[in-house]
C-alpha atoms as a PDB file:
ATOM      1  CA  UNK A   1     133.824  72.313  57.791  1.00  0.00           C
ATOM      2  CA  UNK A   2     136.244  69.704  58.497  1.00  0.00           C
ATOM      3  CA  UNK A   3     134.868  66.620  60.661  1.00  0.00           C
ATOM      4  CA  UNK A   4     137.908  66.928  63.000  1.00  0.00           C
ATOM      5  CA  UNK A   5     136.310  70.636  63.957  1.00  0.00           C
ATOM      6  CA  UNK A   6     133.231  69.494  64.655  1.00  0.00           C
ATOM      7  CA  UNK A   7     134.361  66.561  66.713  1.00  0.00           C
ATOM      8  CA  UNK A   8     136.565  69.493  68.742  1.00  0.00           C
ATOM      9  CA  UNK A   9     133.596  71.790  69.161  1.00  0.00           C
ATOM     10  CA  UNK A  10     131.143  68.508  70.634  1.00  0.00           C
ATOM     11  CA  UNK A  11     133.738  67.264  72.892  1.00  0.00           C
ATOM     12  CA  UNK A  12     134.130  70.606  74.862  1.00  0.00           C
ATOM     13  CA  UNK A  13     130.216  70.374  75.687  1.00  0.00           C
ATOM     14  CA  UNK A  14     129.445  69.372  79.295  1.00  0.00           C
ATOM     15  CA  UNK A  15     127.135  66.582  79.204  1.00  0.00           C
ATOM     16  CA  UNK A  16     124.604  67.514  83.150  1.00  0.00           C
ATOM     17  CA  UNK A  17     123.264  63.724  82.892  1.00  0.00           C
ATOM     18  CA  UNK A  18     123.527  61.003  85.355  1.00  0.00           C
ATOM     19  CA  UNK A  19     126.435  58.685  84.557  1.00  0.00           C
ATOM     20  CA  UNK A  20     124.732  55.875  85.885  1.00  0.00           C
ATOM     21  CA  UNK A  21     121.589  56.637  83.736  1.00  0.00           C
ATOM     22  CA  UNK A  22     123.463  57.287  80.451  1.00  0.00           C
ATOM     23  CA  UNK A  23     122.478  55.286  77.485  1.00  0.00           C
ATOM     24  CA  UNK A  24     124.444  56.668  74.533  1.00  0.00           C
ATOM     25  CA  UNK A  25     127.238  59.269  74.924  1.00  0.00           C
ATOM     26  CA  UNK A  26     126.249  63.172  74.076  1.00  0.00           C
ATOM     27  CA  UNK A  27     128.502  63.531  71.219  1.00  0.00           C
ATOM     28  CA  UNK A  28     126.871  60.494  69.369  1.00  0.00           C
ATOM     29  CA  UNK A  29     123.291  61.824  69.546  1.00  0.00           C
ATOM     30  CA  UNK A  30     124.340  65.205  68.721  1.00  0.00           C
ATOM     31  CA  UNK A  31     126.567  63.610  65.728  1.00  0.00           C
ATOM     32  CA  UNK A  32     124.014  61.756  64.808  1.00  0.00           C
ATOM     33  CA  UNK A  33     120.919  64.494  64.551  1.00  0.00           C
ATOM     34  CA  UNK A  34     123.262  67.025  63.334  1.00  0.00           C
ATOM     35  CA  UNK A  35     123.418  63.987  60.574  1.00  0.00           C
ATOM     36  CA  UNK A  36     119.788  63.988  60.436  1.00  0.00           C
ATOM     37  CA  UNK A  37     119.080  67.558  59.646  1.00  0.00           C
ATOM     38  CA  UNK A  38     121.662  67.367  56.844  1.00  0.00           C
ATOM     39  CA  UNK A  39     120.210  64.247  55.287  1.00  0.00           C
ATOM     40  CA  UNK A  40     116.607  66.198  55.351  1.00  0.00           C
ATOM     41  CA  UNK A  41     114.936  64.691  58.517  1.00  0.00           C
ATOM     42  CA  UNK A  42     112.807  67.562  59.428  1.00  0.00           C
ATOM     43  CA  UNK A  43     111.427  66.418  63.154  1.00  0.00           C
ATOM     44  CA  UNK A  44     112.066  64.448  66.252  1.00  0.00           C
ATOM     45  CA  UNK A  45     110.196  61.504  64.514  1.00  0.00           C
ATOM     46  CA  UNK A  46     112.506  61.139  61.365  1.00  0.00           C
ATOM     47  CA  UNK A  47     115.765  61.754  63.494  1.00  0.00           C
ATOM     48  CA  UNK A  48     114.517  58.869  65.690  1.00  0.00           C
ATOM     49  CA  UNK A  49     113.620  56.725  62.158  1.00  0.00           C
ATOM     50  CA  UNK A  50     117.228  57.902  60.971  1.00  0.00           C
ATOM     51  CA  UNK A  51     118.778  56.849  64.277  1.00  0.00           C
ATOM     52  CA  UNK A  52     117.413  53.546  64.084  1.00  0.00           C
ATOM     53  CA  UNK A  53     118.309  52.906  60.290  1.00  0.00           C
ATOM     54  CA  UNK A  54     121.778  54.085  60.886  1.00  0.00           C
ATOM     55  CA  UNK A  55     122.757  51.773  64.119  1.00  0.00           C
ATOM     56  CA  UNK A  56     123.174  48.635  62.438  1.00  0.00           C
END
């Protein structure tokens, strides 16, 4: 799958949050734990760890 087909698909997903009470944008945290599941992360706990590792 091409990244610029992925990017497509996650933009057209409605994010319900608050705006006000937003801290990261929907598309990065499902970027980034679709990331995590292909690296191997297997639970909320090593998506977080994988999150953290990745932001800098």
């Amino acid at each position: 799958m091409q990244a610029n087909i992925l990017f497509e698909y996650f933009s057209t997903i409605d994010d319900p949050r608050q705006q006000g009470k937003v801290k990261h944008q929907l598309f990065d945290i499902l970027f980034l734990t679709v990331s995590a599941v292909i690296a191997g992360c297997q639970d909320w706990e090593e998506i977080e760890d994988f999150a953290h590792d990745k932001l800098s």
